[in-house]
PDB file of N, CA and C in Angstrom:
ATOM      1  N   UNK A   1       0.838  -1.173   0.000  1.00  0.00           N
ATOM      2  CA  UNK A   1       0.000   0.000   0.000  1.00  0.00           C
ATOM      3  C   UNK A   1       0.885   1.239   0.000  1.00  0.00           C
ATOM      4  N   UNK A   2       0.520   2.185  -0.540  1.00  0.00           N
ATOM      5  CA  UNK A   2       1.065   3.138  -0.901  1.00  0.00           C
ATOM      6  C   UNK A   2       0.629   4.359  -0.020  1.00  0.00           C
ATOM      7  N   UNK A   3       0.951   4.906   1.017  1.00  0.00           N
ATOM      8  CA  UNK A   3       0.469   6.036   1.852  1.00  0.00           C
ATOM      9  C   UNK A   3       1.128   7.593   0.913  1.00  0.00           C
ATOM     10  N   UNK A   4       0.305   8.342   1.231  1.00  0.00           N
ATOM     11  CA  UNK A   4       0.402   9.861   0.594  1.00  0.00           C
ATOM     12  C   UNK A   4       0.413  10.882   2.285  1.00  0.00           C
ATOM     13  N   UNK A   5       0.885  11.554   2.526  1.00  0.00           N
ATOM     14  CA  UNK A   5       1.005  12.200   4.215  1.00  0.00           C
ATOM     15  C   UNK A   5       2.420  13.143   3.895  1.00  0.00           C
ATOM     16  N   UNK A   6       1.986  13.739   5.093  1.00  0.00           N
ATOM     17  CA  UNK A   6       3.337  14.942   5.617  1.00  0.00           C
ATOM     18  C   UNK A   6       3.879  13.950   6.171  1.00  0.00           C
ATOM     19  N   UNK A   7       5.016  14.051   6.358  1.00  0.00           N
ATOM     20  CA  UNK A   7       5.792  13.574   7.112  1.00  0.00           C
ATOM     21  C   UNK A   7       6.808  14.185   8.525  1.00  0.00           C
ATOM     22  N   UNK A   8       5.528  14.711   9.286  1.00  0.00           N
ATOM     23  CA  UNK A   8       5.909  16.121   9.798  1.00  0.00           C
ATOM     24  C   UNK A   8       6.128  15.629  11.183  1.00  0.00           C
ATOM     25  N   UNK A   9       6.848  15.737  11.924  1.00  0.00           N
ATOM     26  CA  UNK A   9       6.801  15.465  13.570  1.00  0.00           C
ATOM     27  C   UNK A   9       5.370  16.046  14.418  1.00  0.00           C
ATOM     28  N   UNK A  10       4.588  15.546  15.187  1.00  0.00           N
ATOM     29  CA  UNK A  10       3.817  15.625  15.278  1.00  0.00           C
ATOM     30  C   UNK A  10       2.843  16.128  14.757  1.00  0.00           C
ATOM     31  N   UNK A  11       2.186  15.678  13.737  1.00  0.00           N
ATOM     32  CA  UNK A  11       0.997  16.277  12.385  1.00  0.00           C
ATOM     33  C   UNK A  11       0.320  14.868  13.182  1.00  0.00           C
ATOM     34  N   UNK A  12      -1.044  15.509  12.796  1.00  0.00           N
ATOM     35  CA  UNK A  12      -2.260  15.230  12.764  1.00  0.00           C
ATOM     36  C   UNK A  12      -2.940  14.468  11.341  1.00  0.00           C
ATOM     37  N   UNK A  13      -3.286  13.208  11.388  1.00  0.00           N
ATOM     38  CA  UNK A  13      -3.810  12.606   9.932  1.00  0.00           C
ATOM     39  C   UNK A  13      -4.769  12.572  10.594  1.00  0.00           C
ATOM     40  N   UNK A  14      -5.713  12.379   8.771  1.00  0.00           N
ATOM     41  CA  UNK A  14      -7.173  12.411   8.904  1.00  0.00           C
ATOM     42  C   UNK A  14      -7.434  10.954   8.082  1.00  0.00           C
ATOM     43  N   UNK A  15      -7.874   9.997   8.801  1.00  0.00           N
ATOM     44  CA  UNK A  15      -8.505   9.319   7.667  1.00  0.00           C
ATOM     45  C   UNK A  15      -9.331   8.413   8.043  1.00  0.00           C
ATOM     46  N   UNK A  16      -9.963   7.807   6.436  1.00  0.00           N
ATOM     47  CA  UNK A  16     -10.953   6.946   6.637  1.00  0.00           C
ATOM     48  C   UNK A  16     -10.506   4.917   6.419  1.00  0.00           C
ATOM     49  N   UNK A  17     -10.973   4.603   7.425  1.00  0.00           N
ATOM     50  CA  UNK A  17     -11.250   2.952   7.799  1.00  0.00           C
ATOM     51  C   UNK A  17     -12.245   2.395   7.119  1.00  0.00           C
ATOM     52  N   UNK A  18     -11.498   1.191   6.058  1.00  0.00           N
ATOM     53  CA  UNK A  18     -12.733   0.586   5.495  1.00  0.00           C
ATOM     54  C   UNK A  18     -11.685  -1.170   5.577  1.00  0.00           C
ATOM     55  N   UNK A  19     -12.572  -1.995   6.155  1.00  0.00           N
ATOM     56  CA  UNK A  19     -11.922  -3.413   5.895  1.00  0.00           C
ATOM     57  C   UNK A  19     -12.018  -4.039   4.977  1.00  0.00           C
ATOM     58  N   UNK A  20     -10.668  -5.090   4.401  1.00  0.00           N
ATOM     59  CA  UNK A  20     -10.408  -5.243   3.649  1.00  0.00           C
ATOM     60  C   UNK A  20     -11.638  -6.063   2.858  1.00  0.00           C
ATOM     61  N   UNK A  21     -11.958  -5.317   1.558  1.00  0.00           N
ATOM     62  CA  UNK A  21     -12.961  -6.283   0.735  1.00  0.00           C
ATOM     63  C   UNK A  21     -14.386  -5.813   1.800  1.00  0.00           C
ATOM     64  N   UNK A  22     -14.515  -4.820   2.489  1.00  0.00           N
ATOM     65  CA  UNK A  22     -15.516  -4.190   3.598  1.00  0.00           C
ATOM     66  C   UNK A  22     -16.163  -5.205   3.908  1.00  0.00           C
ATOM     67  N   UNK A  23     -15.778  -6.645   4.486  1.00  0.00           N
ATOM     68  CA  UNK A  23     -15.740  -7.488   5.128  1.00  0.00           C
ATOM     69  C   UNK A  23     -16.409  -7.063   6.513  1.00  0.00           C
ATOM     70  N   UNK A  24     -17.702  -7.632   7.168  1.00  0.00           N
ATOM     71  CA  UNK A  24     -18.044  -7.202   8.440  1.00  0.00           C
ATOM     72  C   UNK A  24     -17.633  -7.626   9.535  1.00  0.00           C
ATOM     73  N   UNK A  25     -16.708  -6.866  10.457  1.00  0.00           N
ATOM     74  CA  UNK A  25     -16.382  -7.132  11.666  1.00  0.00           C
ATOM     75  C   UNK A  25     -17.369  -6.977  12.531  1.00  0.00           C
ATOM     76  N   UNK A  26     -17.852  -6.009  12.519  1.00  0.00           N
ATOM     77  CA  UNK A  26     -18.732  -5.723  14.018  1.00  0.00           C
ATOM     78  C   UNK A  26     -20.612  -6.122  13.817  1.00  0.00           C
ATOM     79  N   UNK A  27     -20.167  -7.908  13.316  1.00  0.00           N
ATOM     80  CA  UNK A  27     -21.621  -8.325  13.032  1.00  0.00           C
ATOM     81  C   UNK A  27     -22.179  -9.624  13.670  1.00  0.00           C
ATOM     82  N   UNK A  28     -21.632  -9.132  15.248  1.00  0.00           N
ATOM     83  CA  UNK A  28     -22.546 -10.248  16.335  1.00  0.00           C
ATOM     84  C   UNK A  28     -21.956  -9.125  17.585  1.00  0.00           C
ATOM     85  N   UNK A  29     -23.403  -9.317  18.513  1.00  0.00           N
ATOM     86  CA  UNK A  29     -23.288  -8.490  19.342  1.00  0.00           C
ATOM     87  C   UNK A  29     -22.090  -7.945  20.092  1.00  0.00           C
ATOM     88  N   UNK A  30     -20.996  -9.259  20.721  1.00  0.00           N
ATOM     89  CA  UNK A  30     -19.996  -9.241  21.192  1.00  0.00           C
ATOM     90  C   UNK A  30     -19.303  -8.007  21.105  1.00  0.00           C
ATOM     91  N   UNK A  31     -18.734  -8.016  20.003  1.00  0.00           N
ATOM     92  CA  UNK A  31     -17.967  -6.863  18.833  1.00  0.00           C
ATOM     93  C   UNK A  31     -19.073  -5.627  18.596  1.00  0.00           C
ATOM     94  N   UNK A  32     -19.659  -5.476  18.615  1.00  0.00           N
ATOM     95  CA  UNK A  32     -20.738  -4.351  18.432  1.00  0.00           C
ATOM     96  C   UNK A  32     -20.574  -3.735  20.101  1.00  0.00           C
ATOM     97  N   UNK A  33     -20.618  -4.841  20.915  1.00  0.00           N
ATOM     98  CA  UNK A  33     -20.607  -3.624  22.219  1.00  0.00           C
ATOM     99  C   UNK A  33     -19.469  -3.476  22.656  1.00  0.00           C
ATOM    100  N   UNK A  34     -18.441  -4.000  21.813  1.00  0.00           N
ATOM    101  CA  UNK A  34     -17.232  -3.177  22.596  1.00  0.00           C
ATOM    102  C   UNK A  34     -16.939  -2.343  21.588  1.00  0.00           C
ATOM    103  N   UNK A  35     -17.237  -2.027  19.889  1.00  0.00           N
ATOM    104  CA  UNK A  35     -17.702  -0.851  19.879  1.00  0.00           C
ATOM    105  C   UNK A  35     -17.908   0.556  20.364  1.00  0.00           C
ATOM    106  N   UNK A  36     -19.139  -0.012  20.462  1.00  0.00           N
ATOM    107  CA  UNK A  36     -20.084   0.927  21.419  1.00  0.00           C
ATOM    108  C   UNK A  36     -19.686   1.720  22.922  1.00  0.00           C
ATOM    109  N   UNK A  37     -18.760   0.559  23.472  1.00  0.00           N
ATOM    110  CA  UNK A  37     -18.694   0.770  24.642  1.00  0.00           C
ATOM    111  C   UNK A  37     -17.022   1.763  24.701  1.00  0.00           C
ATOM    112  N   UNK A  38     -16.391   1.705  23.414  1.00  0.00           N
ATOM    113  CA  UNK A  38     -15.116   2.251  23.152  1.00  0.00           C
ATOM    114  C   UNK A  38     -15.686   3.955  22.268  1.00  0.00           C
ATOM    115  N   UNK A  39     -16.891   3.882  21.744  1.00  0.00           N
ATOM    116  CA  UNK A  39     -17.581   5.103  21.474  1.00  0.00           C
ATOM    117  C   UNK A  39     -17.984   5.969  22.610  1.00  0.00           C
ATOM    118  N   UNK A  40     -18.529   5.219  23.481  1.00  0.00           N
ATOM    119  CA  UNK A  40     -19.268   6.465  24.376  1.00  0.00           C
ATOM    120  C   UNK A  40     -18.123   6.736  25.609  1.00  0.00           C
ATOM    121  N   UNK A  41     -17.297   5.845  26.116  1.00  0.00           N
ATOM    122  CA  UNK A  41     -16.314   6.642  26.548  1.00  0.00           C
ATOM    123  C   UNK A  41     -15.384   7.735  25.831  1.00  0.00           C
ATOM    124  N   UNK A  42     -14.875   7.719  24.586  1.00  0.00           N
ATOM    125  CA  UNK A  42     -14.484   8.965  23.816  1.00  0.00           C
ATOM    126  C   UNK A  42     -15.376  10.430  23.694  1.00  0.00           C
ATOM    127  N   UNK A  43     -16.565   9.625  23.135  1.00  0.00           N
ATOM    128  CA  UNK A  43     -17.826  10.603  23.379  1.00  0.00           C
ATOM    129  C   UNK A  43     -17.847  11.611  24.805  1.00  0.00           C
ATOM    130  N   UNK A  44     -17.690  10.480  26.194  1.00  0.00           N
ATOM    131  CA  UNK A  44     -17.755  11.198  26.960  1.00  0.00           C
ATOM    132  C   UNK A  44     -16.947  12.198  27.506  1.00  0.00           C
ATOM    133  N   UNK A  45     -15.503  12.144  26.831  1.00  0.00           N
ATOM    134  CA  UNK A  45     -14.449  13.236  26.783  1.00  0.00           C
ATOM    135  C   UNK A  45     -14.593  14.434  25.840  1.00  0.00           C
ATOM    136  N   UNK A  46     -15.116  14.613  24.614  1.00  0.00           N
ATOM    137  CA  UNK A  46     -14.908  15.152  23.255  1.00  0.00           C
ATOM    138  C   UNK A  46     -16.067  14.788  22.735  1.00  0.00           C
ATOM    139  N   UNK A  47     -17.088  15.236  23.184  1.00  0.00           N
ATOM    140  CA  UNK A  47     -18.589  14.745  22.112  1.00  0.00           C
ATOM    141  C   UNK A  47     -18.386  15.159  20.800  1.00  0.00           C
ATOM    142  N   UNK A  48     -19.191  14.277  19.569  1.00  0.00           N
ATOM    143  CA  UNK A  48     -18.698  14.349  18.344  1.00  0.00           C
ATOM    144  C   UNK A  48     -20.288  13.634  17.927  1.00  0.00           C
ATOM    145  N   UNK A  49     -20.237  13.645  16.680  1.00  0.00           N
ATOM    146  CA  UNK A  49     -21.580  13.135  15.911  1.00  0.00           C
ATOM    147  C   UNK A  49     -21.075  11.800  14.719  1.00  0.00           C
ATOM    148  N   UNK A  50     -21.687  11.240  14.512  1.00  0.00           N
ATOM    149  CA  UNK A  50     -21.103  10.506  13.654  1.00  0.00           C
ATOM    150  C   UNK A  50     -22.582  10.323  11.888  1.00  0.00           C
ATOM    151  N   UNK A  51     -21.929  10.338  11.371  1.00  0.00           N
ATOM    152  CA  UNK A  51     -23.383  10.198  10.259  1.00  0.00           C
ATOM    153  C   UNK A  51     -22.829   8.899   9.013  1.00  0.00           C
ATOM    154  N   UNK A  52     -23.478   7.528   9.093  1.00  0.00           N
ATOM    155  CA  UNK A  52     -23.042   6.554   8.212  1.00  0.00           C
ATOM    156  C   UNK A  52     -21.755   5.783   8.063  1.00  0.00           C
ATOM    157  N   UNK A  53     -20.632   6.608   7.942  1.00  0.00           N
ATOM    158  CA  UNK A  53     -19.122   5.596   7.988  1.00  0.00           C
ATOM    159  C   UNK A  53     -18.418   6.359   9.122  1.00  0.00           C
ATOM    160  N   UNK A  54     -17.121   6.008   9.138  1.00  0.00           N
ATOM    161  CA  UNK A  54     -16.045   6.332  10.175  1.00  0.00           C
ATOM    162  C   UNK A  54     -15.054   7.084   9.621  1.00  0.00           C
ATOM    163  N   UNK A  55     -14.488   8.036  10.161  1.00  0.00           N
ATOM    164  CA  UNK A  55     -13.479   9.049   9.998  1.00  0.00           C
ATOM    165  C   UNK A  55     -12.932   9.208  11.373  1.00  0.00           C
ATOM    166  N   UNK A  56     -11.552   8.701  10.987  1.00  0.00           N
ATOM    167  CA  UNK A  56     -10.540   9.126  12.732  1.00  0.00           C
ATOM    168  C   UNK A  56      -9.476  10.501  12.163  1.00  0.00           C
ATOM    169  N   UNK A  57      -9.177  11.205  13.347  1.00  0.00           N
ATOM    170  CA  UNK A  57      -8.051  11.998  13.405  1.00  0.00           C
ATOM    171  C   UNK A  57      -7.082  11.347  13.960  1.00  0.00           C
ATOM    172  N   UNK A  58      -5.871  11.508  13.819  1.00  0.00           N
ATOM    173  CA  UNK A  58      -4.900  10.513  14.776  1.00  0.00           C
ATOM    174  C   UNK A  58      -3.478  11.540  14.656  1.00  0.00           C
ATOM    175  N   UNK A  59      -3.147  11.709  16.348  1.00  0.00           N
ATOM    176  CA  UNK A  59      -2.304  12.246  16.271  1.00  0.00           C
ATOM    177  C   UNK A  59      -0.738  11.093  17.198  1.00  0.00           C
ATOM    178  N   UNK A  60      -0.226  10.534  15.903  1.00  0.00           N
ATOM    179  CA  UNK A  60       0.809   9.061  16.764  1.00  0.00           C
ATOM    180  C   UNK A  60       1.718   9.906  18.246  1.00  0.00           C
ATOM    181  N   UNK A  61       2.186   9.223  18.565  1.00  0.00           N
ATOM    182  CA  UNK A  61       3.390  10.031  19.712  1.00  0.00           C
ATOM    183  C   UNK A  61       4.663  10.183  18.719  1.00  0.00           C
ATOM    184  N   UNK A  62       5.056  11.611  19.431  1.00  0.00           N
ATOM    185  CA  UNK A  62       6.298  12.269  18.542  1.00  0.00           C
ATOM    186  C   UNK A  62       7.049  11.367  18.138  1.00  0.00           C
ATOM    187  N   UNK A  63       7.714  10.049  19.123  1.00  0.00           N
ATOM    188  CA  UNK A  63       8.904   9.156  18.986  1.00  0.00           C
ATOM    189  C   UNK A  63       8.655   8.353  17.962  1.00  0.00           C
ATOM    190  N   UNK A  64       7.099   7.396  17.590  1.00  0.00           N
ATOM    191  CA  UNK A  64       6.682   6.754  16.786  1.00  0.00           C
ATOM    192  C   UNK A  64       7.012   7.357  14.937  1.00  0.00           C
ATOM    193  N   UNK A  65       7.746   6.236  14.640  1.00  0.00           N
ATOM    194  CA  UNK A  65       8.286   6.466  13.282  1.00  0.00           C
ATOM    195  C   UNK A  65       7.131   6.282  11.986  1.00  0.00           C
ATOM    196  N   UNK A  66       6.467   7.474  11.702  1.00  0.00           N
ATOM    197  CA  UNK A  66       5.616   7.483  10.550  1.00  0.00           C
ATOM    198  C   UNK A  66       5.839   7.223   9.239  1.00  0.00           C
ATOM    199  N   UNK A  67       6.912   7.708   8.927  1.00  0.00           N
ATOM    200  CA  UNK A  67       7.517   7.356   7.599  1.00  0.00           C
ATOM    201  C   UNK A  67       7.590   6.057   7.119  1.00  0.00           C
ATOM    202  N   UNK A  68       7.646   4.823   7.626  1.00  0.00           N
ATOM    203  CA  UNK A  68       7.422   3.804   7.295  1.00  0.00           C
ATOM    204  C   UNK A  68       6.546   3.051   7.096  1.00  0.00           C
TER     205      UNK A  68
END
C-alpha cells in the first residue's frame, strides 16, 4: 500500500477505515458492544456526531516512526 502524508513530527492525519474487501467485523453483538462501549467513553471526553461511515483523526506520539 502506498500512503500519501506529511511527514511532519507531530501532524495530525485524517482518515478513513474501510476493511479489507468491507468485510463485516462488528456483526454479532460481542464486537458491536465493545464498539459501542469504546464510542461512548471517547464521546464522553470530546462529544462528536457521527453520520453513516467512520473518519478518525490521529495524532501518533512524537517518537513513533511514521515514515514507514
Amino acid at each position: 500500500m502506498r500512503y500519501r502524508r506529511a511527514k511532519t513530527s507531530g501532524a495530525t492525519y485524517f482518515f478513513t477505515v474501510v476493511t479489507h474487501q468491507r468485510q463485516s467485523l462488528f456483526d454479532n453483538d460481542s464486537t458491536i458492544g465493545l464498539l459501542r462501549q469504546a464510542f461512548r467513553s471517547v464521546k464522553a471526553e470530546s462529544p462528536f456526531t457521527i453520520d453513516g461511515h467512520r473518519h478518525f483523526a490521529r495524532s501518533p506520539p512524537l517518537h513513533l516512526d511514521t515514515a514507514r
